[in-house]
Protein backbone atom coordinates (compact mmCIF):
# COMPACT_ATOMS: atom_id res chain seq x y z
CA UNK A 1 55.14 -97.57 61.00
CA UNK A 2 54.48 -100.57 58.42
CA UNK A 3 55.17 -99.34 54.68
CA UNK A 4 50.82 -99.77 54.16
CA UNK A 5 50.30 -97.03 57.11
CA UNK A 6 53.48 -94.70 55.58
CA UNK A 7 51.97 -95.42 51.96
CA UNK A 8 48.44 -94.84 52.85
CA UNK A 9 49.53 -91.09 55.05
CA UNK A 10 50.82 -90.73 51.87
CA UNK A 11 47.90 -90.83 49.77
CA UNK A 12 46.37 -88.90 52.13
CA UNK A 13 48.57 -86.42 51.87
CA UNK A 14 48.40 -86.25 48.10
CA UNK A 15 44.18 -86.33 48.34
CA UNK A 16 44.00 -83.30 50.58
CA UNK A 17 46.26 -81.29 48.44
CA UNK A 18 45.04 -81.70 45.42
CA UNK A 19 41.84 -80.62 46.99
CA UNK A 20 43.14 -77.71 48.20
CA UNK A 21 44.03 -76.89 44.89
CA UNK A 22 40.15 -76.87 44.07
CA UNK A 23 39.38 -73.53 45.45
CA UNK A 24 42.22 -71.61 43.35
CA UNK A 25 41.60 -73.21 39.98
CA UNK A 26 38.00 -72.12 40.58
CA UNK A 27 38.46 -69.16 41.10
CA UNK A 28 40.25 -68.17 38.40
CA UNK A 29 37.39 -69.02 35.79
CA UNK A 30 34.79 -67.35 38.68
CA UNK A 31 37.26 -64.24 37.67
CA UNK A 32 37.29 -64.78 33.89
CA UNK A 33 33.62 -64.48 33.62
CA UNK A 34 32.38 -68.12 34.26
CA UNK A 35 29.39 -68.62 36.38
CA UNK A 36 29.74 -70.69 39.76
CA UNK A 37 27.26 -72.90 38.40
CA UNK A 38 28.91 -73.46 35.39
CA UNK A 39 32.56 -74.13 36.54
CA UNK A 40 30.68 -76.86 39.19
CA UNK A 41 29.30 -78.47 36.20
CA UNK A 42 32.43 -78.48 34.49
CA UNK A 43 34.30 -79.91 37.73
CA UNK A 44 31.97 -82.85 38.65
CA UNK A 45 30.70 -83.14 34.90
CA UNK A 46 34.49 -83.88 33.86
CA UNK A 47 34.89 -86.10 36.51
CA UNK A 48 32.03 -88.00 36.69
CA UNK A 49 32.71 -89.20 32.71
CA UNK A 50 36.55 -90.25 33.89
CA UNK A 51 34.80 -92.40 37.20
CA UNK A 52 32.33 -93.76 34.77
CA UNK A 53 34.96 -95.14 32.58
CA UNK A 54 37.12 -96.52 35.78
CA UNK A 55 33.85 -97.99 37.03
CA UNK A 56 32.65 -99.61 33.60
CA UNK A 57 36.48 -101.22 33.58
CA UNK A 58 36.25 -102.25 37.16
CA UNK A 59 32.17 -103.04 37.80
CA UNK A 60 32.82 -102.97 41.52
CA UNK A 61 28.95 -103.66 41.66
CA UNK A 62 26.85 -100.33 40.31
CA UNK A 63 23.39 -102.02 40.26
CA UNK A 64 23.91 -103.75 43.08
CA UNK A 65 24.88 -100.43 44.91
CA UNK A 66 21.47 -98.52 43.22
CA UNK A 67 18.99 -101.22 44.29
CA UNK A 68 20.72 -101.20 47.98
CA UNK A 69 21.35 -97.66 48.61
CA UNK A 70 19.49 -95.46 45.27
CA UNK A 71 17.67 -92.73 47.63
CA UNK A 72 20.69 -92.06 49.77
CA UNK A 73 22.81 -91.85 46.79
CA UNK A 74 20.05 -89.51 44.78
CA UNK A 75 20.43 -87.65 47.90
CA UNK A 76 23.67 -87.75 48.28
CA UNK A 77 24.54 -86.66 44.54
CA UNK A 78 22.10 -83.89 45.09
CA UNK A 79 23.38 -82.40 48.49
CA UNK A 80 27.06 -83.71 49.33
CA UNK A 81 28.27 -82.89 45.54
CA UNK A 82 26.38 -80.62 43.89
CA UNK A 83 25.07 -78.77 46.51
CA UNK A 84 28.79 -78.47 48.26
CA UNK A 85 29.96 -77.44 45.21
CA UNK A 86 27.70 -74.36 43.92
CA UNK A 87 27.23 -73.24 47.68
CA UNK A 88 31.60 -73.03 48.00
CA UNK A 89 31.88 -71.65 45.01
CA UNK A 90 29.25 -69.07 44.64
CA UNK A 91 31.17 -67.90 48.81
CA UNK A 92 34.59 -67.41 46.61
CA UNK A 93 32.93 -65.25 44.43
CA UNK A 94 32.68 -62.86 47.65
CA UNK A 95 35.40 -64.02 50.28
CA UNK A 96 38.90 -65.61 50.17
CA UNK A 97 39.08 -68.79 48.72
CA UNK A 98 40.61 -70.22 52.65
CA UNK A 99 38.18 -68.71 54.57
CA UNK A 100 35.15 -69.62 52.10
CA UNK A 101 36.76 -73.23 52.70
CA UNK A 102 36.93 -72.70 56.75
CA UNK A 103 32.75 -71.77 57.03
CA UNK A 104 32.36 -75.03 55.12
CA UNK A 105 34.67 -77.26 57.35
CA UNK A 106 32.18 -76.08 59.90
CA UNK A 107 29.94 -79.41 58.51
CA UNK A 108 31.07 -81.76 61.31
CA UNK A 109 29.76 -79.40 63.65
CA UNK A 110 26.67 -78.77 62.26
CA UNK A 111 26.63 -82.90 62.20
CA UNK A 112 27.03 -82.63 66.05
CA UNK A 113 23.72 -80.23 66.52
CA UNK A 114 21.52 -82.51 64.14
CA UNK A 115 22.33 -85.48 65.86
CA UNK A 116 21.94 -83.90 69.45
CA UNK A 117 19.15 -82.01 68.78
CA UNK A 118 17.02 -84.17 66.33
CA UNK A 119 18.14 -87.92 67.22
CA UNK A 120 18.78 -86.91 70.90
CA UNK A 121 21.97 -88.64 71.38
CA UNK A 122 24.33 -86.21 73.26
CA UNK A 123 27.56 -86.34 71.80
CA UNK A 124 30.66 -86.40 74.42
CA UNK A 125 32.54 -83.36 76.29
CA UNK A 126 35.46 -83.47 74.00
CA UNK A 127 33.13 -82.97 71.39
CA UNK A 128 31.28 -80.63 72.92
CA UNK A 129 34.62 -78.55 73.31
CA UNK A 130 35.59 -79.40 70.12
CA UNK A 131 31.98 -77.30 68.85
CA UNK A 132 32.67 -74.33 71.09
CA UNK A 133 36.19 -73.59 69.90
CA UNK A 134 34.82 -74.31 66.43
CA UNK A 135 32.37 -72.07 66.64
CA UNK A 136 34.24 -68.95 68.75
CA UNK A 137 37.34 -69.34 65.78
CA UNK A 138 33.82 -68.48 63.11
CA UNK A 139 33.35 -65.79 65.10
CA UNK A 140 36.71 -64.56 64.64
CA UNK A 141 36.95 -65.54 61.10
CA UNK A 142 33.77 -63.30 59.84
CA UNK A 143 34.42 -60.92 62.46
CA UNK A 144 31.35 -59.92 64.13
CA UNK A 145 32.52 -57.12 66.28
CA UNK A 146 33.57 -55.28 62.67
CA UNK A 147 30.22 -55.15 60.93
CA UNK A 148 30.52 -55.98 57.66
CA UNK A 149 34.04 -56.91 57.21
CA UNK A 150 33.39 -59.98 55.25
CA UNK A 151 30.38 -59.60 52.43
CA UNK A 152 27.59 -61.51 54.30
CA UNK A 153 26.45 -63.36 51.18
CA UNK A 154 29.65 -65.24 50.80
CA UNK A 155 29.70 -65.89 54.84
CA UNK A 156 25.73 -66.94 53.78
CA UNK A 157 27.18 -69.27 51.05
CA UNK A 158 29.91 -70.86 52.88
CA UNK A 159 27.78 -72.06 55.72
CA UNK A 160 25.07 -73.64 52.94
CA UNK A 161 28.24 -75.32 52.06
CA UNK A 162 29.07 -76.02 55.48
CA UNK A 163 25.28 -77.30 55.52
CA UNK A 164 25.39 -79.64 52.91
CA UNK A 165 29.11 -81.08 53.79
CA UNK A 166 27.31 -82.00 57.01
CA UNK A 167 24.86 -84.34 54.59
CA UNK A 168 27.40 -85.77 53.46
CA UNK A 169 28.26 -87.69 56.82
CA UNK A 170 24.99 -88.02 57.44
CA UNK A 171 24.49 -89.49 54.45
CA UNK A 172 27.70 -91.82 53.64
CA UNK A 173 27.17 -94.38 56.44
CA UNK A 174 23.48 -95.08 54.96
CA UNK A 175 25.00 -96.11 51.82
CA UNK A 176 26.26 -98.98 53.37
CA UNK A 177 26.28 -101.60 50.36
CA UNK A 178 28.47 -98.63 48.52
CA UNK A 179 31.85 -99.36 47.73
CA UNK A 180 33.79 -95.93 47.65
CA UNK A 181 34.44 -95.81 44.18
CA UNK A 182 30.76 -96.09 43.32
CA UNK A 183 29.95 -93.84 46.10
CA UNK A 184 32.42 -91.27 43.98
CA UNK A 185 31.29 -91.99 40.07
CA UNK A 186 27.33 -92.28 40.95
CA UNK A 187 27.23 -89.19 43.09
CA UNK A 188 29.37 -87.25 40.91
CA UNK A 189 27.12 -88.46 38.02
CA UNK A 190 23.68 -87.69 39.84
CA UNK A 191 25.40 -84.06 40.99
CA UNK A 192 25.74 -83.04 37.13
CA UNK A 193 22.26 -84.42 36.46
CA UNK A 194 21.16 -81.91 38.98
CA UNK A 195 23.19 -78.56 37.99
CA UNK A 196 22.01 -79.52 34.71
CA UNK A 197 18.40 -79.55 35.14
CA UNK A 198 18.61 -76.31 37.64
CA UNK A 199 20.27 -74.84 35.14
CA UNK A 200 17.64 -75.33 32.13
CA UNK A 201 14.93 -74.05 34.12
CA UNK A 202 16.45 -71.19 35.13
CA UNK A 203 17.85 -71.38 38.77
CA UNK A 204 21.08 -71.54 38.30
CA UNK A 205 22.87 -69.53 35.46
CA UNK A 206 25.67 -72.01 33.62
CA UNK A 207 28.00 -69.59 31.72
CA UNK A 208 31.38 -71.20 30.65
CA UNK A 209 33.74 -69.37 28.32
CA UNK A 210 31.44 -65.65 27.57
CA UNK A 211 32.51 -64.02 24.90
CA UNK A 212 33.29 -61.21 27.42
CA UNK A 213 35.77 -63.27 29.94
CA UNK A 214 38.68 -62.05 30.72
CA UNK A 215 41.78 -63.94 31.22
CA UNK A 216 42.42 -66.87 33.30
CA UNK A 217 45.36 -65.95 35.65
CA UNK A 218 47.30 -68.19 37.62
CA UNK A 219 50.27 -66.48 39.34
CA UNK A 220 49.75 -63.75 37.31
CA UNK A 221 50.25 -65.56 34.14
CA UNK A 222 47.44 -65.89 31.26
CA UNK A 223 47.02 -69.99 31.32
CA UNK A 224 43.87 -70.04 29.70
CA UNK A 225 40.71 -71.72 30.84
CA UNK A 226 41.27 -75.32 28.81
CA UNK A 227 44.28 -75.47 30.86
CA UNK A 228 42.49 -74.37 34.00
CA UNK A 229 39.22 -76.75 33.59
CA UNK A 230 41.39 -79.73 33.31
CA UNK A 231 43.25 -78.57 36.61
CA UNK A 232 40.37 -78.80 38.41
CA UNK A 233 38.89 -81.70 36.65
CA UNK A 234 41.70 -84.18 36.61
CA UNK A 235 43.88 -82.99 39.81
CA UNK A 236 41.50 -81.45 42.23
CA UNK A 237 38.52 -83.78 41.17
CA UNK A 238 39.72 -87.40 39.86
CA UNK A 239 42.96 -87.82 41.55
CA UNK A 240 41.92 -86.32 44.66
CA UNK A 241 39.44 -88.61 45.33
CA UNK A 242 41.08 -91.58 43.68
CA UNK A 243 44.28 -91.40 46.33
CA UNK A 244 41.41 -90.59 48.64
CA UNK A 245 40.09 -93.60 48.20
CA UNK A 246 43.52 -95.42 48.70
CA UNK A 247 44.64 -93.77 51.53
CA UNK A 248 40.99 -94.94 53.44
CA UNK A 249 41.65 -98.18 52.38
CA UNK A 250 45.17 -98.39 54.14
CA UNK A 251 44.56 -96.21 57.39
CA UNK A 252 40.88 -96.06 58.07
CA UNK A 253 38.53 -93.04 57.57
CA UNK A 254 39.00 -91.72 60.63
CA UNK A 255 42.91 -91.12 60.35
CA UNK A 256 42.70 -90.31 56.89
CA UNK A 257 39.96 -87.36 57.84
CA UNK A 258 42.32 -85.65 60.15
CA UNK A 259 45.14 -85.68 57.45
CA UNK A 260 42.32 -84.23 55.23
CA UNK A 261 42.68 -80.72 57.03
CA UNK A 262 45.72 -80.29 55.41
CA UNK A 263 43.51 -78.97 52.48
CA UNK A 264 42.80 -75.85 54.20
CA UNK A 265 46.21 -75.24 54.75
CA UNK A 266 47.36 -75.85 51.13
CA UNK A 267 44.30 -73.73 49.88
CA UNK A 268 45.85 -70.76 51.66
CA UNK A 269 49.27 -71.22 50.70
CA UNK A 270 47.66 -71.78 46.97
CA UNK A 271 45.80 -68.74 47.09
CA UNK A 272 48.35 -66.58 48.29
CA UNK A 273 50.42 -67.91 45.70
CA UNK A 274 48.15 -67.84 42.74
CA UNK A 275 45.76 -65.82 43.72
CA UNK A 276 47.96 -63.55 45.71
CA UNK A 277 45.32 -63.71 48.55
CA UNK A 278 46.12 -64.13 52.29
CA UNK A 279 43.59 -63.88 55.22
CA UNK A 280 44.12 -61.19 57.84
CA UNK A 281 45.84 -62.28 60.86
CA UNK A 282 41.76 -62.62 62.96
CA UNK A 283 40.93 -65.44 60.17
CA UNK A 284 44.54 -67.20 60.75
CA UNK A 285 43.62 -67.00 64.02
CA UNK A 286 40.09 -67.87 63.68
CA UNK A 287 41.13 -70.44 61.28
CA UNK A 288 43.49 -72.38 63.77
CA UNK A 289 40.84 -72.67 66.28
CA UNK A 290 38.40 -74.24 63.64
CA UNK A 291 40.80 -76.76 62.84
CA UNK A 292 41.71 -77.25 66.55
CA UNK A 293 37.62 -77.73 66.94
CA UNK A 294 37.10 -79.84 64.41
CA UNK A 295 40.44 -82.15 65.38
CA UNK A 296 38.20 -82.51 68.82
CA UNK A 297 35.31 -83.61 67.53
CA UNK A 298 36.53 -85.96 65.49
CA UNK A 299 39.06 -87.77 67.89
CA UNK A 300 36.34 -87.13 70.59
CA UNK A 301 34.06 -90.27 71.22
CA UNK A 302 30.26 -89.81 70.51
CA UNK A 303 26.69 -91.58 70.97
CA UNK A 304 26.70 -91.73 67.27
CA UNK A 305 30.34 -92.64 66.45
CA UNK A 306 29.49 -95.70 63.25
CA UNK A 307 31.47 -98.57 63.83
CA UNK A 308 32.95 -98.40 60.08
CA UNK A 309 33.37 -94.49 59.09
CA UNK A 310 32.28 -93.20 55.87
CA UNK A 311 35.10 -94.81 53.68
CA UNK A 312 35.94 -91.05 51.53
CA UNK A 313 37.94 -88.83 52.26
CA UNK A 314 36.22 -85.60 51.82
CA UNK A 315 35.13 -82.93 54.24
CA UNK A 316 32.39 -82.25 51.43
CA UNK A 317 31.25 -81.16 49.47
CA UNK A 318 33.38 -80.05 49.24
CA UNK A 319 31.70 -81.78 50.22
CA UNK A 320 33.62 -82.97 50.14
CA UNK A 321 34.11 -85.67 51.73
CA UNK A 322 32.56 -82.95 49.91
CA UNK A 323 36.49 -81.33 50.19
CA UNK A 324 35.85 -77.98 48.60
């Protein structure tokens, strides 16, 4: 292994966990008092002014990028970042931060069904496995034999997440004049834009720091929700996409995606650490199928397979690839 590949595994390795890290530092402000909608626009608000500053020191080509690829970037802004991002975190409000982030890894499936069903190019058998086992480890994860085990609007959130992750890859290889860093800082940037305006007329409620929230607890400490914001802006947000970026650039998008399942591995160690939750032993199980699933449909060759992957490394959002 050259030092390029070990650097860029690396990265990768970095990316996913400071993405996992999303989840947790959300929550605690969902706890506090904040709004979903108002932490999102916190998150991708915050971030999008840091990319705008990288990209106005940069200018990898921004108006070159709009006049190319504007509608599947207004789109994309609209769906893969904002719409990720208030669908995951209004599920945490209801389920464990891990499994909330396992119904919206479900995206690449749901990417499998669009383009079978509605381009009518059959994807491959591998794949095809790869869906089933996917979709049997849901099963176990919300537990349909139990009825009503997990609170059905946060299984009906995570799979809108799950929904609009899936635009995401749908999306990304149309912007094809996009470098990834523009692809980043215009989405995040159109994504605020959009919780903003939802927000002044009404359909989404922004609260941020109520005069009734409670405390922001990480690990059962008070760390208060400056310190929590910029957690989730700078680390889970701008650096996880930044080494994102890198690690695509050394080992290809479709390497660096499976490293990016690590995230929902470090989300559940994160929330059982900070949050001091754990999923039951059905979800563990039900999670480790997912990932098993979604490891076979992405190593599995398909009718639809682009030549040059989407170049981000987030599964979406949250979403993103729209990591969560």
């Amino acid at each position: 292994m050259n030092t390029r590949t070990s650097s860029g595994l690396g990265l990768a390795v970095a990316s996913s966990a400071a993405f996992g890290l999303s989840g947790p530092f959300a929550k605690s402000l969902i706890d506090a008092g904040w709004s979903s909608a108002g932490t999102v626009l916190v998150r991708i608000g915050g971030a999008a002014a840091v990319l705008l500053v990288l990209l106005a020191a940069t200018r990898p080509g921004v108006l070159r990028a709009l006049r190319a690829d504007g509608p599947a970037l207004v789109v994309y802004g609209a769906l893969a970042v904002a719409g990720v991002q208030v669908a995951f975190f209004n599920a945490i409000r209801y389920l464990p931060v891990s499994v909330a982030l396992l119904l919206e890894y479900l995206g690449p499936v749901l990417v499998i069904a669009w383009v079978w069903l509605v381009r009518r190019q059959p994807p491959g058998r591998r794949t095809i496995l790869g869906g089933l086992i996917a979709i049997v480890g849901l099963l176990l994860v919300v537990q349909v034999w139990s009825g009503g085990a997990l609170d059905p609007a946060g299984i009906a959130w995570g799979l809108a997440a799950a929904a609009c992750q899936a635009s995401y890859f749908l999306l990304a290889d149309r912007a094809t004049e996009t470098p990834p860093m523009v692809l980043a800082g215009v989405g995040m940037t159109i994504g605020t834009a959009v919780v903003v305006v939802l927000g002044l007329v009404g359909v989404l409620p922004i609260v941020v720091t109520a005069p009734t929230a409670g405390p922001v607890l990480l690990a059962g400490a008070e760390v208060g929700w400056p310190v929590a914001a910029a957690l989730l802006v700078l680390v889970s947000t701008v650096i996880a996409y930044l080494t994102g970026v890198a690690a695509i650039e050394r080992i290809g998008a479709a390497r660096g995606s499976l490293v990016a399942l690590l995230e929902v591995v470090v989300s559940t160690i994160a929330s059982w650490l900070l949050l001091d939750q754990l999923p039951g032993l059905w979800q563990l199980a039900g999670g480790v199928l997912i990932l098993l699933g979604i490891v076979l449909t992405r190593s599995g060759p398909t009718a639809t397979a682009p030549a040059d992957p989407p170049p981000i490394v987030d599964p979406a959002p949250h979403d993103e690839r729209t990591p969560g």
